[in-house]
PDB file of N, CA and C in Angstrom:
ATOM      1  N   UNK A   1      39.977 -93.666 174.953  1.00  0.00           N
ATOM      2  CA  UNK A   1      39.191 -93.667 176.179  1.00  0.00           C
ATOM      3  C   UNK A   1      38.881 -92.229 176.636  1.00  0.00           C
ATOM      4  N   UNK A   2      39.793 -91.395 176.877  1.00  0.00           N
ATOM      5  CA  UNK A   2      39.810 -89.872 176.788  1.00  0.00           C
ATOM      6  C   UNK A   2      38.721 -89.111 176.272  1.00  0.00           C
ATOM      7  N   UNK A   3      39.033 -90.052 174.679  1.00  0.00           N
ATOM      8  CA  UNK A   3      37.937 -88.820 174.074  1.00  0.00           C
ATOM      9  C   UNK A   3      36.900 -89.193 173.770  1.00  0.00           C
ATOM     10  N   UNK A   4      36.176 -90.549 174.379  1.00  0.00           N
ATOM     11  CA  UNK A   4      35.196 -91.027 174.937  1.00  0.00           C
ATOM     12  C   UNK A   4      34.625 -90.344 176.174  1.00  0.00           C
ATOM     13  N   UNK A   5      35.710 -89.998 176.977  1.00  0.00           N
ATOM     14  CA  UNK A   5      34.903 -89.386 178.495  1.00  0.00           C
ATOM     15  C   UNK A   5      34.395 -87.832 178.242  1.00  0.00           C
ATOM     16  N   UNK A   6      35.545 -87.265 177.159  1.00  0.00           N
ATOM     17  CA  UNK A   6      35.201 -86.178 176.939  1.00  0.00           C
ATOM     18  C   UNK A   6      33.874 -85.743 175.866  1.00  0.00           C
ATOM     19  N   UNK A   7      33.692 -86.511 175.112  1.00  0.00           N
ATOM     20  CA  UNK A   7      32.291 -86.491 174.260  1.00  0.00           C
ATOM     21  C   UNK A   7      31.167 -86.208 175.375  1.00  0.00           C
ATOM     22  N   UNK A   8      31.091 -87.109 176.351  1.00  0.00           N
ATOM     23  CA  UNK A   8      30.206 -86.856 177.734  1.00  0.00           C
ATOM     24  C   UNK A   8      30.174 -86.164 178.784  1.00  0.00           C
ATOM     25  N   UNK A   9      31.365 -84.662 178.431  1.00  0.00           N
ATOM     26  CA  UNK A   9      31.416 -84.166 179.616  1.00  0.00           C
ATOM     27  C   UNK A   9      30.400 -83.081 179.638  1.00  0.00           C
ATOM     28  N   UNK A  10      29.706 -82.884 178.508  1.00  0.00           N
ATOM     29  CA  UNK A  10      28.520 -81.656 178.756  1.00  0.00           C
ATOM     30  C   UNK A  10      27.471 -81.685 179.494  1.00  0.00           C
ATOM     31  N   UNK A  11      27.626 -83.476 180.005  1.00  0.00           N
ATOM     32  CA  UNK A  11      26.134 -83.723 181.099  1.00  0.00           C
ATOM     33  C   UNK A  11      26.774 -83.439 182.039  1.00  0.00           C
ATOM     34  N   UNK A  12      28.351 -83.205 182.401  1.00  0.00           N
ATOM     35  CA  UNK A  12      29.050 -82.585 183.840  1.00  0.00           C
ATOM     36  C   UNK A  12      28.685 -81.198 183.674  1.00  0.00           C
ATOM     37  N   UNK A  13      28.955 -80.560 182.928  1.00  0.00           N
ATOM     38  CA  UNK A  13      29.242 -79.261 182.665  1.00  0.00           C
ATOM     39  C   UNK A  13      27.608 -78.717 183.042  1.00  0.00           C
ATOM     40  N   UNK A  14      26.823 -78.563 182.574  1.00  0.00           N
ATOM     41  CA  UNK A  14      25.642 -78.268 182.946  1.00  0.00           C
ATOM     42  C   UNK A  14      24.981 -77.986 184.407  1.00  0.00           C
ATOM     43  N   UNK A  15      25.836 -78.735 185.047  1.00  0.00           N
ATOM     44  CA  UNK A  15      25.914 -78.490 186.457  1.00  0.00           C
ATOM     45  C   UNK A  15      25.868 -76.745 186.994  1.00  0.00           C
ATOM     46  N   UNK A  16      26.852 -76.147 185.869  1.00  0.00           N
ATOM     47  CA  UNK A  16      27.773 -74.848 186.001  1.00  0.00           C
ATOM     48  C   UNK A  16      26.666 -73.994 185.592  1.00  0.00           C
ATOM     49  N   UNK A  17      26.014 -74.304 184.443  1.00  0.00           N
ATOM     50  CA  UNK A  17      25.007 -73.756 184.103  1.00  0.00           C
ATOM     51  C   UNK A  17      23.947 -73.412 185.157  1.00  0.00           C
ATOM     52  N   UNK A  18      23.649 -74.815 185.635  1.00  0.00           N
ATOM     53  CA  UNK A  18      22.626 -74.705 186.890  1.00  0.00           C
ATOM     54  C   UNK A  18      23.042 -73.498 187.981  1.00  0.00           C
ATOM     55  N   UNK A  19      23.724 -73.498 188.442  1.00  0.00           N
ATOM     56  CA  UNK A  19      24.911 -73.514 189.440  1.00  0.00           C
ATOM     57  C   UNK A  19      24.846 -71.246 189.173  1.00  0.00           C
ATOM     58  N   UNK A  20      25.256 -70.887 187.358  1.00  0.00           N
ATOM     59  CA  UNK A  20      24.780 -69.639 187.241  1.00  0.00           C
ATOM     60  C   UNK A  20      23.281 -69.361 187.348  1.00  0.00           C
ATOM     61  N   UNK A  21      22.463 -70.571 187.067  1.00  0.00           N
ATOM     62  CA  UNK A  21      20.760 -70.263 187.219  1.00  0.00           C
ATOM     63  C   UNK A  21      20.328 -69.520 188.789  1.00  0.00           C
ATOM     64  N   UNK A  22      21.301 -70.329 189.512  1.00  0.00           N
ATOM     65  CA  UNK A  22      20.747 -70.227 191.093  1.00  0.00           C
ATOM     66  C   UNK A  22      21.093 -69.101 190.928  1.00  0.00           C
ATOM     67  N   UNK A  23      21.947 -68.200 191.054  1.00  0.00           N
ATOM     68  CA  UNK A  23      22.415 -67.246 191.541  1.00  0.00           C
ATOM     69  C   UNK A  23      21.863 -65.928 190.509  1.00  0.00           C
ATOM     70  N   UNK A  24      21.505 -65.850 189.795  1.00  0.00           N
ATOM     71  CA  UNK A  24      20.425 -65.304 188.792  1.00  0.00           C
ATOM     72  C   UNK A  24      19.304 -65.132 189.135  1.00  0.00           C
ATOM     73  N   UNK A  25      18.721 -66.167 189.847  1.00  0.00           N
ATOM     74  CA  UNK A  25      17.164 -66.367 190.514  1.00  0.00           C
ATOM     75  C   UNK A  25      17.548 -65.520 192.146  1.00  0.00           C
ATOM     76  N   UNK A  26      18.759 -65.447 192.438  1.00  0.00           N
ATOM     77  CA  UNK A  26      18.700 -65.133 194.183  1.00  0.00           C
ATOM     78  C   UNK A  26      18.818 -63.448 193.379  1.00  0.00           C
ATOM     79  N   UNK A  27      19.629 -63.288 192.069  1.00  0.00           N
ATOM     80  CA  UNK A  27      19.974 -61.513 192.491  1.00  0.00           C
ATOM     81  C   UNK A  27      18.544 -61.057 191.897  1.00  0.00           C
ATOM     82  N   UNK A  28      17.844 -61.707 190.911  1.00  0.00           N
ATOM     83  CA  UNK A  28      16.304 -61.259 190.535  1.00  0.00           C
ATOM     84  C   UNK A  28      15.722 -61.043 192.192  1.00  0.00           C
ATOM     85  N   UNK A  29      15.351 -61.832 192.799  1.00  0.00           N
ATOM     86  CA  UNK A  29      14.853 -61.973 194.143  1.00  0.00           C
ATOM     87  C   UNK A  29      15.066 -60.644 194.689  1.00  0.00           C
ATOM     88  N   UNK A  30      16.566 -60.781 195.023  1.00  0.00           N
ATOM     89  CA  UNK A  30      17.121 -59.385 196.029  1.00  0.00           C
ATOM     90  C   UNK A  30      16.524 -57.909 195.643  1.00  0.00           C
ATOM     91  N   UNK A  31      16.778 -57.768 194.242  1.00  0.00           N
ATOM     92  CA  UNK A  31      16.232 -57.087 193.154  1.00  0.00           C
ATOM     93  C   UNK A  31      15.020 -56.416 193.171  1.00  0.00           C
ATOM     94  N   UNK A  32      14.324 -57.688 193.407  1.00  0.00           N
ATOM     95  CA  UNK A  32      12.717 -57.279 193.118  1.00  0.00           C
ATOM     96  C   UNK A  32      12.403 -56.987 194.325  1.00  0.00           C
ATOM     97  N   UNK A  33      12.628 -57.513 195.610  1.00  0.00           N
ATOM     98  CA  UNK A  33      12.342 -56.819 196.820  1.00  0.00           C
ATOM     99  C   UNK A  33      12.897 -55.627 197.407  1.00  0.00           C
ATOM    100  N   UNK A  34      14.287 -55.036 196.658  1.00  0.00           N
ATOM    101  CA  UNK A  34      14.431 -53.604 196.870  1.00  0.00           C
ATOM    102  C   UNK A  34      13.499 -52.867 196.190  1.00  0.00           C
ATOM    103  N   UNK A  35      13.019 -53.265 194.973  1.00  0.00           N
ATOM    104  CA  UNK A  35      11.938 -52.393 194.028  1.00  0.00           C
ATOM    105  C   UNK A  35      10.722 -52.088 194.730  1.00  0.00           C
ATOM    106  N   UNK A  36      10.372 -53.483 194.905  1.00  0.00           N
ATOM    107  CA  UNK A  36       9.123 -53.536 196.180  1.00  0.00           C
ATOM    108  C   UNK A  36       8.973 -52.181 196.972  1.00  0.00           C
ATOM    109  N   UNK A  37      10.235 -52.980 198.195  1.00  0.00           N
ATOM    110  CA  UNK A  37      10.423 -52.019 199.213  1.00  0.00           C
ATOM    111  C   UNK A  37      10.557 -50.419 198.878  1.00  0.00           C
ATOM    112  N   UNK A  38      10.978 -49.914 197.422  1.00  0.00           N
ATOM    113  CA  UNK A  38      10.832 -48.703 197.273  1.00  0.00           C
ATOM    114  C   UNK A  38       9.709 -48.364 196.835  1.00  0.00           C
ATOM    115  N   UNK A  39       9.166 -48.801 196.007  1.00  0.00           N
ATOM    116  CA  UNK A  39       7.796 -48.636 195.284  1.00  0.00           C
ATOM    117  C   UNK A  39       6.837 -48.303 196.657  1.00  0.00           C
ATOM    118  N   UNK A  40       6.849 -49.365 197.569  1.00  0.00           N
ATOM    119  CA  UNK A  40       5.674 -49.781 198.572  1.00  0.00           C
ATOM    120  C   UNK A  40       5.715 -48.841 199.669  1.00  0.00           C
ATOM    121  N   UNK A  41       7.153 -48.648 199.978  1.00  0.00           N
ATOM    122  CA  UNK A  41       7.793 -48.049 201.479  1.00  0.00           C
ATOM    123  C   UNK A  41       6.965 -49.026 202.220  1.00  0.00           C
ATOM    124  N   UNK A  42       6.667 -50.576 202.264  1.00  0.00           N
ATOM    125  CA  UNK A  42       5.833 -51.270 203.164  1.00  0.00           C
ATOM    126  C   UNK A  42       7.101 -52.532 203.807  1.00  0.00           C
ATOM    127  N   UNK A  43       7.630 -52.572 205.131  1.00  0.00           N
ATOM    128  CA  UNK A  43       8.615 -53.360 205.129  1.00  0.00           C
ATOM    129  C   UNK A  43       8.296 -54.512 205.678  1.00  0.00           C
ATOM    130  N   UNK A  44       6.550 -55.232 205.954  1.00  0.00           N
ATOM    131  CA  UNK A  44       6.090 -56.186 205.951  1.00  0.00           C
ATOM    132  C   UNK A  44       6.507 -57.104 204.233  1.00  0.00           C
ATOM    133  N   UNK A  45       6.559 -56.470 203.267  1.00  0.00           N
ATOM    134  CA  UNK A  45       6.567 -56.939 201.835  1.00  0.00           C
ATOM    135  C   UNK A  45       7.747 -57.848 201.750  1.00  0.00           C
ATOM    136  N   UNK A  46       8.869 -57.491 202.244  1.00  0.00           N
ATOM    137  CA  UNK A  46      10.041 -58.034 202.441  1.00  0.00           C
ATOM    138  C   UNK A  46      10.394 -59.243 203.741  1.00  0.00           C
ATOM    139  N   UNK A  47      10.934 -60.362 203.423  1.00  0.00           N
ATOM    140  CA  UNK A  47      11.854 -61.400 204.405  1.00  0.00           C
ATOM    141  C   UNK A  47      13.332 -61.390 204.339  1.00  0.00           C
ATOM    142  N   UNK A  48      13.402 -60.918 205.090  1.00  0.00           N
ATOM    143  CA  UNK A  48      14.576 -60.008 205.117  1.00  0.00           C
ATOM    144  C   UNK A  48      15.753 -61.869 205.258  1.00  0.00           C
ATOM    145  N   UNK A  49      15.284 -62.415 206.214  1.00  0.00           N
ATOM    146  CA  UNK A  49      16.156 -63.765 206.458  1.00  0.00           C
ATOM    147  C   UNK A  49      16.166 -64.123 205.447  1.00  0.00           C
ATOM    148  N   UNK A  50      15.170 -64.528 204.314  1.00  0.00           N
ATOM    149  CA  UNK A  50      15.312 -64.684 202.853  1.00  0.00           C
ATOM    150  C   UNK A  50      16.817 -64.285 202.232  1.00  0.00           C
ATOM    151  N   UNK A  51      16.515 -63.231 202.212  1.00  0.00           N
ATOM    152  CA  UNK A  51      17.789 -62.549 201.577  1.00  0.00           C
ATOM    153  C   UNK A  51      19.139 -62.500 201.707  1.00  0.00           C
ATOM    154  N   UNK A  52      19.231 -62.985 203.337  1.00  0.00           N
ATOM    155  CA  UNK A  52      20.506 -63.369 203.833  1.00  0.00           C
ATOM    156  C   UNK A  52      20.722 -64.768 203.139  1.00  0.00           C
ATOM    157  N   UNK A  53      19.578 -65.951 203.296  1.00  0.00           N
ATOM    158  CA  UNK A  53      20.078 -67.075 202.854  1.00  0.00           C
ATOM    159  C   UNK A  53      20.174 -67.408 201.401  1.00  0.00           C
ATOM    160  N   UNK A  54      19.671 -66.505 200.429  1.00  0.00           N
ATOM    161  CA  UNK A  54      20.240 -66.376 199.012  1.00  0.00           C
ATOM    162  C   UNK A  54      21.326 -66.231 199.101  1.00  0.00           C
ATOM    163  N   UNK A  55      21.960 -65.072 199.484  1.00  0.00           N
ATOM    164  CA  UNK A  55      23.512 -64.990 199.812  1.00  0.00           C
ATOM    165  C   UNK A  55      24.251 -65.430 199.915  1.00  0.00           C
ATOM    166  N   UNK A  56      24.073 -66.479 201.035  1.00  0.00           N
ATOM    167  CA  UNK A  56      24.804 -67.722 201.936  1.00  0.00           C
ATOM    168  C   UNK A  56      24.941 -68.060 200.441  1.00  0.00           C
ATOM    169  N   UNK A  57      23.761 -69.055 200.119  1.00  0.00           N
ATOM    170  CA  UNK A  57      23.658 -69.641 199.316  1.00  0.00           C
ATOM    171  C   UNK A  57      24.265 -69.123 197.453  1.00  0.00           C
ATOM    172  N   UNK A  58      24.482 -68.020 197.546  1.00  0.00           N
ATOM    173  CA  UNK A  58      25.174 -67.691 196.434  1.00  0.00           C
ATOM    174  C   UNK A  58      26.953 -67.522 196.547  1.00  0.00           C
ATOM    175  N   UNK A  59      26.795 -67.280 197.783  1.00  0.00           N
ATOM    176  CA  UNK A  59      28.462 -66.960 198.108  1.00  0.00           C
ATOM    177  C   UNK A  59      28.968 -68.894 198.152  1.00  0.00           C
ATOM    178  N   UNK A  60      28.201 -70.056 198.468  1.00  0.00           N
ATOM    179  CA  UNK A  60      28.675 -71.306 198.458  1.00  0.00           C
ATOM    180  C   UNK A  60      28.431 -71.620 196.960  1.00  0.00           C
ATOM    181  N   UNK A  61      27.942 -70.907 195.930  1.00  0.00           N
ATOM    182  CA  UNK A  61      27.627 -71.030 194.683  1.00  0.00           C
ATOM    183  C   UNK A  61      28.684 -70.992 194.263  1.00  0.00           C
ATOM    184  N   UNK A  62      29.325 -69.688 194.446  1.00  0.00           N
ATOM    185  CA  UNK A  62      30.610 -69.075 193.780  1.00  0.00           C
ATOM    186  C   UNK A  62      31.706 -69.835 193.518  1.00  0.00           C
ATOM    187  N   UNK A  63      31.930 -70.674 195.611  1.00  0.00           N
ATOM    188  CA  UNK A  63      32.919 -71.568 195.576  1.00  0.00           C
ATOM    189  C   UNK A  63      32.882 -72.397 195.318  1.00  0.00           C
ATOM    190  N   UNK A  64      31.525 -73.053 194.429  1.00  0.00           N
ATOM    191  CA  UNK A  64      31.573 -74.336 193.628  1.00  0.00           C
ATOM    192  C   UNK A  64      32.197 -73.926 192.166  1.00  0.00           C
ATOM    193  N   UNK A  65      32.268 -73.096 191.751  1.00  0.00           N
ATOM    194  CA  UNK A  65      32.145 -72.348 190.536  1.00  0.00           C
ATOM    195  C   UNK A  65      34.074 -72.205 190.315  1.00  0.00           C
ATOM    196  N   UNK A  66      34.269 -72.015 191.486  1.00  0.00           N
ATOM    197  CA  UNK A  66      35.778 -72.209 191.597  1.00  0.00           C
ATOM    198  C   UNK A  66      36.560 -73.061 191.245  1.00  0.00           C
ATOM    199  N   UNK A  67      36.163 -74.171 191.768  1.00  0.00           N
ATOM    200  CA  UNK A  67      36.455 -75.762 191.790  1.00  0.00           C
ATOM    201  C   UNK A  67      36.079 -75.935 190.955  1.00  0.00           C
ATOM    202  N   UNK A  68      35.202 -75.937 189.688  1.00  0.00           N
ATOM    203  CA  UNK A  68      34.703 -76.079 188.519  1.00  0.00           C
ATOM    204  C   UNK A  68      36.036 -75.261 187.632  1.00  0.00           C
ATOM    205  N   UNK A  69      36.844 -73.865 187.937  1.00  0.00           N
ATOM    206  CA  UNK A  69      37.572 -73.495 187.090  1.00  0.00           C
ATOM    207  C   UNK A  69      38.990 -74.106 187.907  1.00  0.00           C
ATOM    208  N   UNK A  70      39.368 -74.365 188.744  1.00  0.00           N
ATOM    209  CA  UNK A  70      40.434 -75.407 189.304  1.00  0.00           C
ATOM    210  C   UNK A  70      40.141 -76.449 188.188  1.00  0.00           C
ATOM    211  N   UNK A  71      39.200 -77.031 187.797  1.00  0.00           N
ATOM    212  CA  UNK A  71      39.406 -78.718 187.188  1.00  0.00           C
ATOM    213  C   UNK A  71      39.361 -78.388 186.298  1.00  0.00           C
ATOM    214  N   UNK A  72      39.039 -77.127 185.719  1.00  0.00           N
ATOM    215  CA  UNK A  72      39.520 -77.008 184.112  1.00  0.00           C
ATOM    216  C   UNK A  72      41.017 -76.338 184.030  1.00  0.00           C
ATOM    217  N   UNK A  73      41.571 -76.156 185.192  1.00  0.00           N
ATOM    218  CA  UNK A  73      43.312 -76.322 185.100  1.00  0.00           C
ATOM    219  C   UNK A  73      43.720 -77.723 185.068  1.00  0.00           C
ATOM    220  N   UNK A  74      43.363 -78.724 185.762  1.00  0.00           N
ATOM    221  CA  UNK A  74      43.332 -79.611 186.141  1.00  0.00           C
ATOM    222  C   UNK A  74      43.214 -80.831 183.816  1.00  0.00           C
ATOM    223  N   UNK A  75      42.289 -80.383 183.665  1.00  0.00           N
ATOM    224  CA  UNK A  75      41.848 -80.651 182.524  1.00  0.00           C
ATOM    225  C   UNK A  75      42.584 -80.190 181.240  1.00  0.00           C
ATOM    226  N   UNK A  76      43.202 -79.080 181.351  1.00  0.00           N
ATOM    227  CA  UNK A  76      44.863 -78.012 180.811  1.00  0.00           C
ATOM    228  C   UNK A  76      45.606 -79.505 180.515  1.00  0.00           C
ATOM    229  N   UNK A  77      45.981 -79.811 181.934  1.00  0.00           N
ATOM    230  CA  UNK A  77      47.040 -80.688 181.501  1.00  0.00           C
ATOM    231  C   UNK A  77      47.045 -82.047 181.193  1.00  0.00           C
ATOM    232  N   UNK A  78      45.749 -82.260 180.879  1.00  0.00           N
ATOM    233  CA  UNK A  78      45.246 -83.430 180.149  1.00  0.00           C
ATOM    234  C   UNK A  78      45.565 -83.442 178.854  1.00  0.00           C
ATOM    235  N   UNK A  79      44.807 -82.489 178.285  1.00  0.00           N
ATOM    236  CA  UNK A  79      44.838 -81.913 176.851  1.00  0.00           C
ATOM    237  C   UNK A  79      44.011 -80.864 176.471  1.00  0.00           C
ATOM    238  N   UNK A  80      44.914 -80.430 175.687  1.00  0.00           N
ATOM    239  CA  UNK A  80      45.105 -78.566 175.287  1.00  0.00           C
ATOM    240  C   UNK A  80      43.236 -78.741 174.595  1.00  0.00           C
ATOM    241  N   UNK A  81      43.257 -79.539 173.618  1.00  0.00           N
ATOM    242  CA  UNK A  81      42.090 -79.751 172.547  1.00  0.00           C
ATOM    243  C   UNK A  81      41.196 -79.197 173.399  1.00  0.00           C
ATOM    244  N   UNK A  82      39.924 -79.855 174.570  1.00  0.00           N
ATOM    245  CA  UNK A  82      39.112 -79.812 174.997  1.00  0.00           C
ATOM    246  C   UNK A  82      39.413 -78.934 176.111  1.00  0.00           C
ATOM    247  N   UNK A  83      40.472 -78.430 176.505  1.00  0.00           N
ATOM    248  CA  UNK A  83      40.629 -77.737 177.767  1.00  0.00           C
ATOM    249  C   UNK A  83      40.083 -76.101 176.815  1.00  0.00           C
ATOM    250  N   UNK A  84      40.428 -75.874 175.906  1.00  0.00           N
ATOM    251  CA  UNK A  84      40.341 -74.597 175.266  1.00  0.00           C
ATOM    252  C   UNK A  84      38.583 -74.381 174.913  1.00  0.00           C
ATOM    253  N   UNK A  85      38.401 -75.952 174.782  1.00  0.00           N
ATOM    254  CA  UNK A  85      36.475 -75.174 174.798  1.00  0.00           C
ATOM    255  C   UNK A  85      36.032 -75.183 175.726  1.00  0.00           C
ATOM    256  N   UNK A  86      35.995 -75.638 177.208  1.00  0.00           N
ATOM    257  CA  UNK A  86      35.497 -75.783 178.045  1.00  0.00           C
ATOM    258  C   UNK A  86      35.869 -74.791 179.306  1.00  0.00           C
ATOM    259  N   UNK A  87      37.270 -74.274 178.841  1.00  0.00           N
ATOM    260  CA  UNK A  87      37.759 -73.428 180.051  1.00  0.00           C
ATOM    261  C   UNK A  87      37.289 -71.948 179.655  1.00  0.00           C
ATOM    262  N   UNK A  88      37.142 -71.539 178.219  1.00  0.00           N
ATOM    263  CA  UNK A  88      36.047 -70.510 177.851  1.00  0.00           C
ATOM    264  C   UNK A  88      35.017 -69.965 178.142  1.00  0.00           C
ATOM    265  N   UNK A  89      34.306 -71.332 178.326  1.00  0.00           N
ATOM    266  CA  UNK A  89      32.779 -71.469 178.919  1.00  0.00           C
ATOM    267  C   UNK A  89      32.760 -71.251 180.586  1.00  0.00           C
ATOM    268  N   UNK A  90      33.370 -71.895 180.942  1.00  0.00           N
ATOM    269  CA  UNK A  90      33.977 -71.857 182.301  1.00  0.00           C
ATOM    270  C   UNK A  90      34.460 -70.394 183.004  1.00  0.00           C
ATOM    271  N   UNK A  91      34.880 -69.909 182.236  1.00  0.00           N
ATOM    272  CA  UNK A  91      35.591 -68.088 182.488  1.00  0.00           C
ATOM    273  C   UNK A  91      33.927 -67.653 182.507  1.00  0.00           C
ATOM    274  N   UNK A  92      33.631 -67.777 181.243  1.00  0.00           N
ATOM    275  CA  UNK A  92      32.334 -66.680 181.193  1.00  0.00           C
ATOM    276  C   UNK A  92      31.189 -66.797 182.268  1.00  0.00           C
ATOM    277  N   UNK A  93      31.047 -67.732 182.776  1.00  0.00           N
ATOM    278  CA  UNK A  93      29.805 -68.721 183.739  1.00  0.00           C
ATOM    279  C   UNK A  93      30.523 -67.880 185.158  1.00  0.00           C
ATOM    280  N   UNK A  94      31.373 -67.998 185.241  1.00  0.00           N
ATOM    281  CA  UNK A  94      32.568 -67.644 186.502  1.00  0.00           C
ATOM    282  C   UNK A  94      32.081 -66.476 186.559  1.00  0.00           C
ATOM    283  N   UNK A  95      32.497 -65.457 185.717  1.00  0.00           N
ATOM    284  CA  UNK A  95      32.744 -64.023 185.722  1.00  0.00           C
ATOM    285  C   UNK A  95      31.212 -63.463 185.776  1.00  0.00           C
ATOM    286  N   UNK A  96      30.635 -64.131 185.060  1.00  0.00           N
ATOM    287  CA  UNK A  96      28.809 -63.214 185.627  1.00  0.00           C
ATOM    288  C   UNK A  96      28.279 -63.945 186.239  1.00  0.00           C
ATOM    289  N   UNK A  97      28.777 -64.860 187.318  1.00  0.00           N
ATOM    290  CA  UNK A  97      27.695 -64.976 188.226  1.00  0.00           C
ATOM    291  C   UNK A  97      28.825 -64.533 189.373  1.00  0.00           C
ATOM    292  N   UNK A  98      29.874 -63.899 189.274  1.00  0.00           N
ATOM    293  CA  UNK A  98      30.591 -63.241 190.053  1.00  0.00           C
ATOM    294  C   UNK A  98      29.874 -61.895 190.147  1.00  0.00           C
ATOM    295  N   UNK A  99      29.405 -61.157 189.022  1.00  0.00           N
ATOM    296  CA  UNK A  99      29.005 -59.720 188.633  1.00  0.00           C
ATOM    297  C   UNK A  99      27.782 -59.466 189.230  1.00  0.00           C
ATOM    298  N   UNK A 100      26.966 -60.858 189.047  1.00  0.00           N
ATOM    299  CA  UNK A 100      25.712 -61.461 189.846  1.00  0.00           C
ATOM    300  C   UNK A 100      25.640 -61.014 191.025  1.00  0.00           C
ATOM    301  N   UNK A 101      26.810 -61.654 191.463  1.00  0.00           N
ATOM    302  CA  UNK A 101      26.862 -61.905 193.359  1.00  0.00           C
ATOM    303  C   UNK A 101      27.089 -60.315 193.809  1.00  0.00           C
ATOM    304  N   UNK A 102      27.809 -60.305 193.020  1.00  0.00           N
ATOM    305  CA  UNK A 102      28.225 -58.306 193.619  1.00  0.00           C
ATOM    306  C   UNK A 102      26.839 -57.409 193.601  1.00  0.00           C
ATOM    307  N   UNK A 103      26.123 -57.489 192.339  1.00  0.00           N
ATOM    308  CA  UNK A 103      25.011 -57.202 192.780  1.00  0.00           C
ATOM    309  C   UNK A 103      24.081 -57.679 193.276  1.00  0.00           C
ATOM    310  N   UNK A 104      23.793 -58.760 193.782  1.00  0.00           N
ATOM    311  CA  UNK A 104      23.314 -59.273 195.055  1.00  0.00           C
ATOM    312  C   UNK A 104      23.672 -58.713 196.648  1.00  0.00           C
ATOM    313  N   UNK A 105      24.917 -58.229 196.324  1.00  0.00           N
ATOM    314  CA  UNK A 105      25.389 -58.414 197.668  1.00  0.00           C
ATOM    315  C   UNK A 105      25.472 -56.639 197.723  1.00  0.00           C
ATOM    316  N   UNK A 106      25.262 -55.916 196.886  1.00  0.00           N
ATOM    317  CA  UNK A 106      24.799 -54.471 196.892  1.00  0.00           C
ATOM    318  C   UNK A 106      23.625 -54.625 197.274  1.00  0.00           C
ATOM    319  N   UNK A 107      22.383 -54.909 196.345  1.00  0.00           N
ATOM    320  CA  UNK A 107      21.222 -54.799 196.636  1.00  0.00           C
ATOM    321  C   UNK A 107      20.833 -55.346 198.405  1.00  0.00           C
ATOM    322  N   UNK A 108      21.488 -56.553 198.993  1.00  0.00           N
ATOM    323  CA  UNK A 108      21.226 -56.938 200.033  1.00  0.00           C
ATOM    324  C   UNK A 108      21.595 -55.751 201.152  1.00  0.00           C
ATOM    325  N   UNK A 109      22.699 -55.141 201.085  1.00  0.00           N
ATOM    326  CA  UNK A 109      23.262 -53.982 201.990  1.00  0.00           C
ATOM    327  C   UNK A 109      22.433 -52.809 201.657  1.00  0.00           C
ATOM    328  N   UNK A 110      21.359 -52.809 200.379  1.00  0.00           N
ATOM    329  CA  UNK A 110      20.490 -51.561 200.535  1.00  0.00           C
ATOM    330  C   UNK A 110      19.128 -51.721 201.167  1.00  0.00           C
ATOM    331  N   UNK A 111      19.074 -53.063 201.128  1.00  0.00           N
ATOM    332  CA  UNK A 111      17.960 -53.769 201.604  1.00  0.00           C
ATOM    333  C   UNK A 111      18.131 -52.994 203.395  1.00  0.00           C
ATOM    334  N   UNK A 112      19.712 -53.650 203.886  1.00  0.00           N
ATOM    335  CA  UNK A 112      19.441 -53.674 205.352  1.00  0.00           C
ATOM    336  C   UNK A 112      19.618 -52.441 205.941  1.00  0.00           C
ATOM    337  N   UNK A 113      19.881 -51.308 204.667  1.00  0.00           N
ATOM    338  CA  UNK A 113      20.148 -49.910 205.077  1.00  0.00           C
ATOM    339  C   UNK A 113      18.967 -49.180 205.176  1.00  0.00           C
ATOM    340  N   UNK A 114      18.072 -49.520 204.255  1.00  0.00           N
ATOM    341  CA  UNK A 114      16.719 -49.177 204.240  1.00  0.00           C
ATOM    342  C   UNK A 114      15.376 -49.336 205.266  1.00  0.00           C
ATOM    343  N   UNK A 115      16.129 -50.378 205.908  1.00  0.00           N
ATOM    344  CA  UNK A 115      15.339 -51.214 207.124  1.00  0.00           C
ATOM    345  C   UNK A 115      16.081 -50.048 208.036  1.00  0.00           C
ATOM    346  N   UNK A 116      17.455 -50.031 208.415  1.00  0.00           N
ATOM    347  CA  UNK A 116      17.728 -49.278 209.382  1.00  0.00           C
ATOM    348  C   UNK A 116      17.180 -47.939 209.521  1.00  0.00           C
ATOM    349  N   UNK A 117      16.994 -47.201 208.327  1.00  0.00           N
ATOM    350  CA  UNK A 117      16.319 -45.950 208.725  1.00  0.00           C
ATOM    351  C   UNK A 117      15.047 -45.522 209.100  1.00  0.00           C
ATOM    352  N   UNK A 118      13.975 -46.855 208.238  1.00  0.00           N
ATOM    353  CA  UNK A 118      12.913 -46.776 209.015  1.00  0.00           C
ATOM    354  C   UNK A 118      12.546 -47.206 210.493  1.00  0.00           C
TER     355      UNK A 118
END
């Protein structure tokens, strides 16, 4: 039964995938509107509330991303077999859209530093 549920867990897993997409698409975003904003010096170009709610929205990313590596502890003590391919995948998905968020969350603080001086 086990290794019935587990044959099907890559339509769960994909979730995680999604889950690094978002947060990929918010630090491109952040990204491209600091470029903007330097290229342009125009601070109509930029939505600045935008950028906060990528954030939001990447920082509630993260802590799904968590709970995704919680249940692959969780999945450890099921069995070793499938816990070792999936908790792999799981580290790596974790760790760059962690690397993601950091630079998101740089680029956003140059964003609002840049606003302050003009």
């Amino acid at each position: 039964m086990f290794e019935e549920l587990m044959f099907y867990y890559y339509f769960q897993f994909n979730v995680h995938y999604f889950l690094g997409a978002i947060i990929l698409i918010n630090t491109i975003k952040v990204t491209k509107d600091y470029i903007n904003l330097r290229r342009n010096n125009n601070l109509k170009i930029i939505k600045f509330k935008s950028s906060y709610f990528d954030l939001i929205t990447s920082v509630f990313v993260i802590l799904g991303l968590c709970n995704g590596v919680m249940f692959q502890g969780v999945l450890s003590d099921i069995s070793t077999e499938y816990s070792q391919i999936w908790t792999g995948k799981m580290i790596i998905i974790f760790i760059t859209s962690f690397v993601l968020l950091i630079i998101q969350l740089v680029f956003s603080l140059l964003l609002l530093n840049y606003k302050r001086k003009d």
